[in-house]
N, C-alpha and C. Protein backbone atom coordinates (compact mmCIF):
# COMPACT_ATOMS: atom_id res chain seq x y z
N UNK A 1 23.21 -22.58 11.48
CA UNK A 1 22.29 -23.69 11.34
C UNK A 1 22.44 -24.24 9.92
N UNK A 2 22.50 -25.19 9.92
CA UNK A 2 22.75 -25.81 8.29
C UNK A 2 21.74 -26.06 7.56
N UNK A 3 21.64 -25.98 6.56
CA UNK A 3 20.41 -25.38 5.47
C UNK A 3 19.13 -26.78 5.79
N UNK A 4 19.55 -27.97 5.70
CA UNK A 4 18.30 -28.83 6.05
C UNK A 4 17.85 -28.71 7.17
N UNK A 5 17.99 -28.09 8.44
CA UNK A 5 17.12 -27.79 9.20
C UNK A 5 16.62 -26.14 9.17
N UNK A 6 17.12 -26.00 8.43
CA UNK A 6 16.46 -24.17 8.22
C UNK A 6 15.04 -24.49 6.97
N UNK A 7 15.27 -25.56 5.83
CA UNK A 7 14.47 -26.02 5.14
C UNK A 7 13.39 -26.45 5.40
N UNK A 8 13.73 -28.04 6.87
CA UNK A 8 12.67 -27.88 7.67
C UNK A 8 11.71 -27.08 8.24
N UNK A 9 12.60 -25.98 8.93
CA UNK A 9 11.30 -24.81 9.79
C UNK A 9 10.50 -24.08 8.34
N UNK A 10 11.37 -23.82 7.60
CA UNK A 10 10.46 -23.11 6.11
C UNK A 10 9.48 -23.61 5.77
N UNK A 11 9.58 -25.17 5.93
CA UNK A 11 8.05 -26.55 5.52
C UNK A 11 7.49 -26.17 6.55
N UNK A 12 7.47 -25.69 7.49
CA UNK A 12 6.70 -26.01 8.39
C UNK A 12 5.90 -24.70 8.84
N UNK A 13 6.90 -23.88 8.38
CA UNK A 13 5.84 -22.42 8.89
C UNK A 13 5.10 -22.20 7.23
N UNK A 14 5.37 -22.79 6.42
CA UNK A 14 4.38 -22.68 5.07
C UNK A 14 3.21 -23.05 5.43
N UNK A 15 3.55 -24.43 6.49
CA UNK A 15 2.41 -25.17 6.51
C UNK A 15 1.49 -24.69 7.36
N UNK A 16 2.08 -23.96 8.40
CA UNK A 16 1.15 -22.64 9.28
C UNK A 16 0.71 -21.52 8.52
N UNK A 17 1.01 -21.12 7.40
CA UNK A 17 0.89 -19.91 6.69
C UNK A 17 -0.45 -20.37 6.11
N UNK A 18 -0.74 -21.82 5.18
CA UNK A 18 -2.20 -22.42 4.85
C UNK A 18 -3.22 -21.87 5.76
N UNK A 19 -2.69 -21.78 7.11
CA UNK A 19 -3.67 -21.73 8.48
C UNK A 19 -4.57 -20.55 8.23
N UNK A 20 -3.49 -19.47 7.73
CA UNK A 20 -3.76 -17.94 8.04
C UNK A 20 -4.68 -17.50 7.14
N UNK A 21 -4.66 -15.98 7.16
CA UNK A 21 -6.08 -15.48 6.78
C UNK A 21 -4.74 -14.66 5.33
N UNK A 22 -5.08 -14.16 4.44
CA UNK A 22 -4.16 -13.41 3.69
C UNK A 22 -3.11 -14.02 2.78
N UNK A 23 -2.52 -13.85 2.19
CA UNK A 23 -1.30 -14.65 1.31
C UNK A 23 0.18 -14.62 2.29
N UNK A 24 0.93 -15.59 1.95
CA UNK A 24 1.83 -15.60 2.77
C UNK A 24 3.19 -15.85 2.06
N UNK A 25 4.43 -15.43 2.56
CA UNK A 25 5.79 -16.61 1.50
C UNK A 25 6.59 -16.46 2.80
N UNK A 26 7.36 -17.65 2.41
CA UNK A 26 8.40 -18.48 3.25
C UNK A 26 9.86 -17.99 2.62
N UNK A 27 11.14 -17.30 2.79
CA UNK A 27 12.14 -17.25 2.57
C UNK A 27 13.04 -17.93 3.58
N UNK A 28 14.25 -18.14 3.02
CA UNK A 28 15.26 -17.91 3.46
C UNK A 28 16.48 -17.14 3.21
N UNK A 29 16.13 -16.22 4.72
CA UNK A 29 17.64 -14.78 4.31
C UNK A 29 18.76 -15.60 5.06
N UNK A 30 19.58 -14.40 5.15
CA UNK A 30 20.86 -14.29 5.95
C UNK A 30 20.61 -14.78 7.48
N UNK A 31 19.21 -14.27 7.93
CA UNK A 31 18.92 -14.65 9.25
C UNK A 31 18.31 -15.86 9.50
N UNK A 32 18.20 -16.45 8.25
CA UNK A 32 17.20 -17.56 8.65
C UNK A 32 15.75 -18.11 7.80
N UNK A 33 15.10 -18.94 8.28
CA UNK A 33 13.46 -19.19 7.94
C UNK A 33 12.75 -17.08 7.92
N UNK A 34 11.94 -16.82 6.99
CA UNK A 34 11.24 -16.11 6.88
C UNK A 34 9.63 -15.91 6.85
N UNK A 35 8.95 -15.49 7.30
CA UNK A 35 7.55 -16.10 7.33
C UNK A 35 7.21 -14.27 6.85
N UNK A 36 6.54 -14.16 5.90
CA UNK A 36 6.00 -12.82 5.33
C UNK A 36 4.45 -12.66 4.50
N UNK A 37 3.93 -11.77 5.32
CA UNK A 37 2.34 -11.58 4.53
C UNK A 37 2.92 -10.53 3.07
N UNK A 38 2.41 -11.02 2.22
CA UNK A 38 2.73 -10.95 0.83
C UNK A 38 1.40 -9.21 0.63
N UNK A 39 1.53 -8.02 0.47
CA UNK A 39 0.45 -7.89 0.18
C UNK A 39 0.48 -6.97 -1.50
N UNK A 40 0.68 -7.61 -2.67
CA UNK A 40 0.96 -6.99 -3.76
C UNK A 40 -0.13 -6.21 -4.50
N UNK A 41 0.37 -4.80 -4.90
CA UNK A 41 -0.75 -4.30 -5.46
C UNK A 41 -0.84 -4.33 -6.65
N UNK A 42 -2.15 -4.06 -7.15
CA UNK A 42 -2.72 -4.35 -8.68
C UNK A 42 -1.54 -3.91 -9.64
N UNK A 43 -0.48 -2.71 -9.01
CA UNK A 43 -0.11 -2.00 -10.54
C UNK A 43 1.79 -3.42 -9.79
N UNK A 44 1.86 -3.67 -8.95
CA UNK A 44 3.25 -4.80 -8.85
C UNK A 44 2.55 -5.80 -9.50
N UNK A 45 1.78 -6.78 -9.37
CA UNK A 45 1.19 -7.51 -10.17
C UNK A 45 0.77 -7.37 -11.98
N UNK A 46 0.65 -5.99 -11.98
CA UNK A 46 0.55 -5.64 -13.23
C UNK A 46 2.20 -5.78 -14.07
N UNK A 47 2.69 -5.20 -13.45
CA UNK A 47 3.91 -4.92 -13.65
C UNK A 47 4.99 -6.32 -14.00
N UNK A 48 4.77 -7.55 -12.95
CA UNK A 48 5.15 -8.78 -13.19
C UNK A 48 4.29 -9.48 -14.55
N UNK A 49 3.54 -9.01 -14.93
CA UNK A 49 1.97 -9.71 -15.98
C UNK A 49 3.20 -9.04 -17.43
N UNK A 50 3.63 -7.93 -17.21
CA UNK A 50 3.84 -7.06 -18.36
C UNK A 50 4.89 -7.79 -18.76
N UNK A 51 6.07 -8.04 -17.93
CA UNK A 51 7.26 -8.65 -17.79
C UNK A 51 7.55 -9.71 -18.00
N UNK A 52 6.84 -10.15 -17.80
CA UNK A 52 6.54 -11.95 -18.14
C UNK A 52 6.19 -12.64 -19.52
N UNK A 53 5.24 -11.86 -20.12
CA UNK A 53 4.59 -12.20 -21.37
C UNK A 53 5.66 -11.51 -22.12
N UNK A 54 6.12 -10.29 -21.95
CA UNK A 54 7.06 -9.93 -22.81
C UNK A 54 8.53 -11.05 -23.55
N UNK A 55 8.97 -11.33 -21.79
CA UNK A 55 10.07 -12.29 -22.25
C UNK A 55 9.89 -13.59 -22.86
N UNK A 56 8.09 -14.12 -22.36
CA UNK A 56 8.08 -15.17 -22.64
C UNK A 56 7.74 -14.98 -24.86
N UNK A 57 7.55 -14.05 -24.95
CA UNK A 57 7.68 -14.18 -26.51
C UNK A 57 9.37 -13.69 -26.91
N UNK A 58 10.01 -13.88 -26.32
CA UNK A 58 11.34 -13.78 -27.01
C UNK A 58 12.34 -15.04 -26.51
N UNK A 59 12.10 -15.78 -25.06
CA UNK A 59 12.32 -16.56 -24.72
C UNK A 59 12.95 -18.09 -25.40
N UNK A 60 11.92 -18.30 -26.31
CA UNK A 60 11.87 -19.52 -27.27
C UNK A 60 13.01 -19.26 -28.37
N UNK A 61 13.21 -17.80 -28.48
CA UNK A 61 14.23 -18.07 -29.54
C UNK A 61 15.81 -18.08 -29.12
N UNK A 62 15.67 -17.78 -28.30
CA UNK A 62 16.92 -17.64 -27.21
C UNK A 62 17.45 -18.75 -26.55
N UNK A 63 16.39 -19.11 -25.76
CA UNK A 63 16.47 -20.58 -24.99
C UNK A 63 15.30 -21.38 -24.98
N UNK A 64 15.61 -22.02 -26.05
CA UNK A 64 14.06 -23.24 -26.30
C UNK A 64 13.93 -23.62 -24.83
N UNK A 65 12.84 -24.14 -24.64
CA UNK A 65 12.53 -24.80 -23.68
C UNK A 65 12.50 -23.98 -21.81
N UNK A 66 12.66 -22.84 -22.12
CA UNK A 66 12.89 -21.86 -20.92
C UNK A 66 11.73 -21.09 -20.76
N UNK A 67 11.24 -20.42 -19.91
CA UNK A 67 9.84 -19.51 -19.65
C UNK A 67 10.38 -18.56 -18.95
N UNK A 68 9.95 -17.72 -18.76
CA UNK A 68 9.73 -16.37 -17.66
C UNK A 68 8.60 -17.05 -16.90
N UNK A 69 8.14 -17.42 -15.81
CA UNK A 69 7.08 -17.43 -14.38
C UNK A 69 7.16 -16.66 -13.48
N UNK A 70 6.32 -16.56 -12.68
CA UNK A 70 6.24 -15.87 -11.41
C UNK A 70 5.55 -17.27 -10.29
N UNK A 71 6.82 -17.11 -9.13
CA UNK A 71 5.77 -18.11 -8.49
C UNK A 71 6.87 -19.33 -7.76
N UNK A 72 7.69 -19.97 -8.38
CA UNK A 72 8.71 -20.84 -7.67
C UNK A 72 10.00 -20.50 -7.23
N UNK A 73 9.93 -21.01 -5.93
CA UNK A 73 11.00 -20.39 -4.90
C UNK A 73 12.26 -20.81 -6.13
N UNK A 74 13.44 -20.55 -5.35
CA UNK A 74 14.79 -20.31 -5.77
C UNK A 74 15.78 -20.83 -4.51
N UNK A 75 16.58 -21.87 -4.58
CA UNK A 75 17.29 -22.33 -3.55
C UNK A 75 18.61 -22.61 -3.94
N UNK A 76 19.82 -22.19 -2.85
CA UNK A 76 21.43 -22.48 -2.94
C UNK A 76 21.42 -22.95 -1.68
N UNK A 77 21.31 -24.24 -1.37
CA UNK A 77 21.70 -24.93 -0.12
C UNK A 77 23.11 -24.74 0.47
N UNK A 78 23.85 -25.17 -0.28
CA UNK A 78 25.39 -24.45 0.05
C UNK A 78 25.43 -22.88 0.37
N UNK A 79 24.59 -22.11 0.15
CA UNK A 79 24.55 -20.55 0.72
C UNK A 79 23.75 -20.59 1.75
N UNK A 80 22.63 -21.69 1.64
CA UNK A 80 21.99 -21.70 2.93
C UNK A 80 20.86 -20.34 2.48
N UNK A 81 20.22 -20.06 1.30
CA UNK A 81 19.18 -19.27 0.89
C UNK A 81 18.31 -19.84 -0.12
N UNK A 82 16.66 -19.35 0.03
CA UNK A 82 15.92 -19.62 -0.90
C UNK A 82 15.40 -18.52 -0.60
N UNK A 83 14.64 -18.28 -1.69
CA UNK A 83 13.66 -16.60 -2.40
C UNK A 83 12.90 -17.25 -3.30
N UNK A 84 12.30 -16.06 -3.13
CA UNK A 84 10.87 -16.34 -4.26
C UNK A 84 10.94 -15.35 -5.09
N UNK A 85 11.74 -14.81 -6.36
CA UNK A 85 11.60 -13.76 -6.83
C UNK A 85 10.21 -13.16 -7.67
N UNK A 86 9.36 -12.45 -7.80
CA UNK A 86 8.45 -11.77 -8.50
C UNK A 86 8.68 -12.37 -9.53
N UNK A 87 9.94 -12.55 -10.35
CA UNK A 87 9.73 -13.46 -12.65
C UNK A 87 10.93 -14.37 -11.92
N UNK A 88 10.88 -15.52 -12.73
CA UNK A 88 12.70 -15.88 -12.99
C UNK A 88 12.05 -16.55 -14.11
N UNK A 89 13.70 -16.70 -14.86
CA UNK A 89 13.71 -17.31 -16.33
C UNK A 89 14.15 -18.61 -15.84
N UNK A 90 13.23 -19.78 -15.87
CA UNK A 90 13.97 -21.24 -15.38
C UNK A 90 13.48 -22.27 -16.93
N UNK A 91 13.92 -23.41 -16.94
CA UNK A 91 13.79 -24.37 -17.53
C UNK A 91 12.07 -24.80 -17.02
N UNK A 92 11.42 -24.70 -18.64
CA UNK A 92 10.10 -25.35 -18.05
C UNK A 92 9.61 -26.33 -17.56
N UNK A 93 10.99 -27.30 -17.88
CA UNK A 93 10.38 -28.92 -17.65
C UNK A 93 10.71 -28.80 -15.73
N UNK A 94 11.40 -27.61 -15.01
CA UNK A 94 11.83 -27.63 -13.90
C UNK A 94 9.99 -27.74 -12.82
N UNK A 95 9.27 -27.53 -13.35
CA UNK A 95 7.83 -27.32 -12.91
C UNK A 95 6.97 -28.24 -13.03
N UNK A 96 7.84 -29.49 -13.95
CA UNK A 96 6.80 -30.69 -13.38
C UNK A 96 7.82 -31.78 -12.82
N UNK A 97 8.96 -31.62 -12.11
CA UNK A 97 9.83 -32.14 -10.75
C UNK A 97 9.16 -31.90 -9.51
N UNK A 98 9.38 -33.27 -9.05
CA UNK A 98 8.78 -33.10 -7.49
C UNK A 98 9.60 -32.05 -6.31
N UNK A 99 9.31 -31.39 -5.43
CA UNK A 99 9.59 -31.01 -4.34
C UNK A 99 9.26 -29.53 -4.72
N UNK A 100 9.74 -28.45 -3.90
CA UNK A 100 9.27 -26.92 -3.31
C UNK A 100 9.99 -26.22 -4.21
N UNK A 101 11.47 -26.14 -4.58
CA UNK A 101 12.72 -24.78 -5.33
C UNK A 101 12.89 -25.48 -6.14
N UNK A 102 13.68 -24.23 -6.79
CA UNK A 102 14.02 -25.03 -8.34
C UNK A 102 15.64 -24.53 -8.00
N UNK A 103 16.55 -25.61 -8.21
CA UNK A 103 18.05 -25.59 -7.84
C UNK A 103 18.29 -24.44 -8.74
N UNK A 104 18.91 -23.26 -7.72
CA UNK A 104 19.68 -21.47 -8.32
C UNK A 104 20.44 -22.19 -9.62
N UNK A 105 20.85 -23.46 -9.87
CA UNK A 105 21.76 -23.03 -11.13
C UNK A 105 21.32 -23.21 -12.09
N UNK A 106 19.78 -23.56 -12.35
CA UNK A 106 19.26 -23.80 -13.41
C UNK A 106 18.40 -22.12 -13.39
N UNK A 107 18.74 -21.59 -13.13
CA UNK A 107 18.26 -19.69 -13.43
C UNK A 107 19.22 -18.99 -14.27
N UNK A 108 18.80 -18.57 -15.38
CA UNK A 108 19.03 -17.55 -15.81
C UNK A 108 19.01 -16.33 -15.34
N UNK A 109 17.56 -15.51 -14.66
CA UNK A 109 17.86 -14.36 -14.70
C UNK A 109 16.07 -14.60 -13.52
N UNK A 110 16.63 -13.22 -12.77
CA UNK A 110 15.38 -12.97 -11.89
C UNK A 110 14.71 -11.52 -11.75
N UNK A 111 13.83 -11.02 -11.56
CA UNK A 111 13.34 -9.87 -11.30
C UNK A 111 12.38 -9.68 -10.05
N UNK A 112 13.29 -8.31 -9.63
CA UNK A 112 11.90 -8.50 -8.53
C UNK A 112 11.24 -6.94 -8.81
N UNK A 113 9.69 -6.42 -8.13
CA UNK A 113 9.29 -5.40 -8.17
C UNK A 113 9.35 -4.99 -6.77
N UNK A 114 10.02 -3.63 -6.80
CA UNK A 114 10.34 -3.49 -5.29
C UNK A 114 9.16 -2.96 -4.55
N UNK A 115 8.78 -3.39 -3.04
CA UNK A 115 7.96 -3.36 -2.55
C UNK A 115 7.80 -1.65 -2.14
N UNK A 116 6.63 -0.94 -1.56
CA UNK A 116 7.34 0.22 -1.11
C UNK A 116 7.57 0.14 0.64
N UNK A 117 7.03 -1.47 0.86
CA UNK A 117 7.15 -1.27 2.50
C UNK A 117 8.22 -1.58 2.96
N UNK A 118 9.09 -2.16 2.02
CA UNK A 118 10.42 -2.96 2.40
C UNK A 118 11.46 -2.95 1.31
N UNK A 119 11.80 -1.81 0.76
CA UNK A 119 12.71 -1.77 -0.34
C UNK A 119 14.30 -2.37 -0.07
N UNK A 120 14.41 -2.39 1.30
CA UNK A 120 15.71 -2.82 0.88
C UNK A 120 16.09 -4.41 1.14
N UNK A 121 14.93 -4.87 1.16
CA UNK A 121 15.45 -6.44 0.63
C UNK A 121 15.59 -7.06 -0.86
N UNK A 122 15.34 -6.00 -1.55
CA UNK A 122 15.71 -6.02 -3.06
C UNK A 122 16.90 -5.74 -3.15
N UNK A 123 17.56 -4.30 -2.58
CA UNK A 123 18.33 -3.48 -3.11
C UNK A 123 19.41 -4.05 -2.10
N UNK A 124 19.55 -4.47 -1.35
CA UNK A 124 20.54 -4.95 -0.10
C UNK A 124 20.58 -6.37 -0.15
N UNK A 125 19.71 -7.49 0.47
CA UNK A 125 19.86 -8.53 0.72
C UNK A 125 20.02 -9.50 -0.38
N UNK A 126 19.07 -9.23 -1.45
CA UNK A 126 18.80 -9.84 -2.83
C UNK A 126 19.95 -9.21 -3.89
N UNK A 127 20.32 -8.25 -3.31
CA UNK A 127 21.46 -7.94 -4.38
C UNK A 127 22.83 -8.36 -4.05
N UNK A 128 22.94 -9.42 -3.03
CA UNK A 128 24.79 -10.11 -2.75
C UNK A 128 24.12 -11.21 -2.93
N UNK A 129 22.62 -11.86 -2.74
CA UNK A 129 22.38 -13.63 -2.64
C UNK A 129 22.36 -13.43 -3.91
N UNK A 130 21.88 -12.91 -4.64
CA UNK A 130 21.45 -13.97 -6.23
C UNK A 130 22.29 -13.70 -6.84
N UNK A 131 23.83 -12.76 -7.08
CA UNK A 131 24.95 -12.78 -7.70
C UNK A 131 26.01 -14.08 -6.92
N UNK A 132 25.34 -14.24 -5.67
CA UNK A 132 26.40 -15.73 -4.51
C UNK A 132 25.47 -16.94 -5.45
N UNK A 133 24.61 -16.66 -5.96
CA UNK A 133 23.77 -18.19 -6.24
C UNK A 133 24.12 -18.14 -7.57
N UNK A 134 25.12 -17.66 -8.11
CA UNK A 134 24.97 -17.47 -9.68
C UNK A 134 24.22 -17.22 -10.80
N UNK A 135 23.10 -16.34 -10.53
CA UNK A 135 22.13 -16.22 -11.22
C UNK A 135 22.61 -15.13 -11.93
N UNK A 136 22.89 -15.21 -12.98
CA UNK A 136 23.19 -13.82 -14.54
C UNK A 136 22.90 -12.41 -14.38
N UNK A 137 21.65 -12.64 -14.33
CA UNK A 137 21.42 -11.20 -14.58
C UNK A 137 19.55 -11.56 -13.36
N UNK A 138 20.01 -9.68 -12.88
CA UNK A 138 18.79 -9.36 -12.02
C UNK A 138 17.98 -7.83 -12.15
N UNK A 139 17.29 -7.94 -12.97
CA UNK A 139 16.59 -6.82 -12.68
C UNK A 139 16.09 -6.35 -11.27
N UNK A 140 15.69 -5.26 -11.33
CA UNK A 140 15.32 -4.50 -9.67
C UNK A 140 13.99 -3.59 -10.84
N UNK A 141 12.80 -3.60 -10.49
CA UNK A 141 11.87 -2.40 -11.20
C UNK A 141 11.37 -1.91 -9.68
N UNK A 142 10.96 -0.46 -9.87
CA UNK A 142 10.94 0.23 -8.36
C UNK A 142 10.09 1.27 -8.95
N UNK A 143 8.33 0.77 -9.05
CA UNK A 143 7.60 1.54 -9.40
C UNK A 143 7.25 2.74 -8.14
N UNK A 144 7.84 3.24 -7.43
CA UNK A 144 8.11 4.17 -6.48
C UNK A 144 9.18 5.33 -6.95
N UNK A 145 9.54 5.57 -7.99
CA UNK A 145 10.82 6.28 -8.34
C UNK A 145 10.43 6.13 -10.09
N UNK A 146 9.94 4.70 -10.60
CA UNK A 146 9.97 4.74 -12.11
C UNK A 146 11.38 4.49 -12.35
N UNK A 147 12.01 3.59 -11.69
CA UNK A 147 13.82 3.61 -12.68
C UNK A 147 13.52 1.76 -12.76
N UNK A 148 14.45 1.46 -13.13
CA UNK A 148 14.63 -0.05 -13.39
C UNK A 148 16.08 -0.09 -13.13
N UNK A 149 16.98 -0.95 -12.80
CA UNK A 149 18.43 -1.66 -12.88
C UNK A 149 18.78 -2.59 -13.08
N UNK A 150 19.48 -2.71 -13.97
CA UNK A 150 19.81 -4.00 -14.66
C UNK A 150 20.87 -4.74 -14.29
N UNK A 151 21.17 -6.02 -13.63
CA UNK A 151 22.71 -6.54 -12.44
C UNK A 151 23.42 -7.50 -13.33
N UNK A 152 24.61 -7.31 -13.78
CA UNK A 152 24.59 -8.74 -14.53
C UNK A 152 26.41 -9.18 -14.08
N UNK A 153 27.13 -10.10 -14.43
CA UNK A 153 28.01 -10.69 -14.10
C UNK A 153 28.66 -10.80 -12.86
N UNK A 154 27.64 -11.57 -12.54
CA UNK A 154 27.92 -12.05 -10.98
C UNK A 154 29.45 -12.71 -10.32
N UNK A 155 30.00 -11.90 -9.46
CA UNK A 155 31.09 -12.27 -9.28
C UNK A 155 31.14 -12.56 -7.48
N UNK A 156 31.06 -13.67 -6.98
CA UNK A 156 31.16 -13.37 -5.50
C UNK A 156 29.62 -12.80 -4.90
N UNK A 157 29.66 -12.26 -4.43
CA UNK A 157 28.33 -11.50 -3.86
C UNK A 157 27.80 -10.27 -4.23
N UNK A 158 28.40 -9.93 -5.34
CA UNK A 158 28.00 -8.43 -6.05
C UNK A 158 27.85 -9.17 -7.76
N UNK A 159 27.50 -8.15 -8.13
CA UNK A 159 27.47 -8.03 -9.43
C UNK A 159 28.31 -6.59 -9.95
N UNK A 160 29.40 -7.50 -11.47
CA UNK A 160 29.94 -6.58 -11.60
C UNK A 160 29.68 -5.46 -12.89
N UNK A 161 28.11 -5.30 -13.21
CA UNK A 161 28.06 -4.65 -14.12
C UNK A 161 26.91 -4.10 -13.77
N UNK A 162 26.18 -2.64 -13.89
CA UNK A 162 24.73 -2.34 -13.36
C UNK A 162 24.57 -0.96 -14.06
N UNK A 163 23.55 -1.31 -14.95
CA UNK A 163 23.02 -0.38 -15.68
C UNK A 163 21.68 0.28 -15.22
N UNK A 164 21.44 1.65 -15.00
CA UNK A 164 19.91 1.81 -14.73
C UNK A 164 19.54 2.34 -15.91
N UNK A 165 17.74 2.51 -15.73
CA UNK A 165 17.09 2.97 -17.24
C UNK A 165 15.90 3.92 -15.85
N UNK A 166 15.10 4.10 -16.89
CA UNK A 166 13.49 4.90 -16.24
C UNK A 166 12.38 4.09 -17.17
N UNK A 167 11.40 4.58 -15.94
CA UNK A 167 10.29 4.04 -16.87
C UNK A 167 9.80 4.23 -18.15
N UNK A 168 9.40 3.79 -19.15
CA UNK A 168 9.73 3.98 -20.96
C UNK A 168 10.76 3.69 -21.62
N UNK A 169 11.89 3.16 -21.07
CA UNK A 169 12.67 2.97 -21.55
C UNK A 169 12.66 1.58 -22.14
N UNK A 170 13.44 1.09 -22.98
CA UNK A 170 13.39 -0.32 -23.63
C UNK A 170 14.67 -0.68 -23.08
N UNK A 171 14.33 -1.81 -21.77
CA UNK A 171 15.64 -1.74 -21.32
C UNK A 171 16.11 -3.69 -21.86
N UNK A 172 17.83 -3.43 -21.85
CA UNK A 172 18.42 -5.02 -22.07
C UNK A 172 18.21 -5.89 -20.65
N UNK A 173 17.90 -7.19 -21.21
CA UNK A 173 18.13 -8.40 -19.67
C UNK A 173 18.75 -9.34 -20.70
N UNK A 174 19.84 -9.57 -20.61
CA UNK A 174 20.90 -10.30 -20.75
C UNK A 174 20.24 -10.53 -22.84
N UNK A 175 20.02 -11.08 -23.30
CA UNK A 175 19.56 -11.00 -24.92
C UNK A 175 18.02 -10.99 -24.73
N UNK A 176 17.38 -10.67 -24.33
CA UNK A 176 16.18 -9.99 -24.51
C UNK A 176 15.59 -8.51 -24.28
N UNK A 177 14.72 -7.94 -24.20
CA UNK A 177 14.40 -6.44 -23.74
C UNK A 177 13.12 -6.50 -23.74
N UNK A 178 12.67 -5.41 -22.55
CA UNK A 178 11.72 -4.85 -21.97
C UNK A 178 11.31 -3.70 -21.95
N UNK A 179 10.08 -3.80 -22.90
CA UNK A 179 9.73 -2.23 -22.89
C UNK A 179 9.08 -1.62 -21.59
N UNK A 180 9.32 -0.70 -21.20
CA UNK A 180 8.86 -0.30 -19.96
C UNK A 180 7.54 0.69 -20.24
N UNK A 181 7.69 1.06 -20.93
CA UNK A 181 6.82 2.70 -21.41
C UNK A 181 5.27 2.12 -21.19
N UNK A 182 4.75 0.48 -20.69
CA UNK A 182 3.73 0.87 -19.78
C UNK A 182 3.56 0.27 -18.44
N UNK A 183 4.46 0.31 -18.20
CA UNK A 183 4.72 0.30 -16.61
C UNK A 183 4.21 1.45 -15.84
N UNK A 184 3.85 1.37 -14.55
CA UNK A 184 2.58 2.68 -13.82
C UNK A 184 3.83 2.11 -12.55
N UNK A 185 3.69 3.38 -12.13
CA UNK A 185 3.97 4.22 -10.54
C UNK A 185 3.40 3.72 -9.87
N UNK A 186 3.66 3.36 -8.57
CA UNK A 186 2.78 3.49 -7.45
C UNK A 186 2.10 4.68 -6.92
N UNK A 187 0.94 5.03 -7.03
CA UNK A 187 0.54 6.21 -6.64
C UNK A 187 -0.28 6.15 -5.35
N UNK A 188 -0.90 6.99 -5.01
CA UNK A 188 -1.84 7.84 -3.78
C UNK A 188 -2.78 7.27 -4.17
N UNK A 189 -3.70 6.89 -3.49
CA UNK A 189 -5.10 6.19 -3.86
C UNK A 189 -5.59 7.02 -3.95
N UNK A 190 -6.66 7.56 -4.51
CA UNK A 190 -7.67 8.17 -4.98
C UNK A 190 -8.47 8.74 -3.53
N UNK A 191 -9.01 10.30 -3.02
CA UNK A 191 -9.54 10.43 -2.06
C UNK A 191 -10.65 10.42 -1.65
């Protein structure tokens, strides 16, 4: 199916997702339109909060005019994919342009926090699209384990360089770094 009618059904089950009760996101994988109840917990949300403010104070000296966000899809029409990653590093002025994605080649770098209900659409699906969309460098944080991985020189559908760290560690994303040491686990709820 060719990406403007896969774009279409994505507008349109967003626009059913408004309907629903809960948070919702719209992808597009390998298979298609995606329709997914979002349900993030305090310490993944924490975890994106930590990540974000961090880069965004090193950001400016690196690449004026660039942010770390959480929040706008990511689209390669020619791959026929859009995602929503947990951070990406985009151009700020990309957020007051009209329409839904922000075109993959204006990304620097993305992160996601891996879910624990569905880990391997980080570690599998998201790890051949966003090295195919040219995006630099991809973190993976996997507060289920405490490691982090760092993806960088995207060649084809892999990446050809991948460093892991653990939690505390001060890890590199392409000329910036992330201290990890307060990053939290996913744990057992309380009984």
């Amino acid at each position: 199916m060719e990406y403007a009618k896969m774009r279409a059904i994505a507008e349109q089950l967003g626009a059913y997702a408004e309907q629903l009760e809960g948070t919702w996101t719209v992808e597009i994988g390998a298979s298609g339109p995606i329709l997914a109840m979002m349900c993030p917990s305090k310490r993944h949300e924490g975890t994106v909060r930590r990540i974000r403010n961090q880069l965004n104070e090193q950001i400016p000296e690196t690449h004026p005019g660039y942010i770390c966000e959480n929040g706008p899809e990511i689209e390669h029409p020619a791959l026929g994919r859009m995602r929503r990653p947990d951070a990406v590093v985009i151009p700020e002025s990309v957020l007051d342009e009209p329409g839904l994605a922000v075109d993959a080649s204006q990304v620097l770098a993305v992160v996601e926090i891996v879910s624990p209900s569905n880990p391997e659409n980080d570690y599998r699906e998201k790890m051949s699209e966003y090295p195919a969309m040219g995006i630099g460098h991809y973190m993976i944080v996997d507060p289920r384990a405490g490691t982090v991985e760092v993806h960088s020189e995207p060649c084809g559908s892999h990446y050809g360089h991948k460093e892991p760290y653990i939690f505390g560690d001060t890890v590199p994303l392409g000329p910036w770094a992330v201290d990890t040491s307060d990053f939290r686990r996913y744990g057992k709820p309380p009984a």
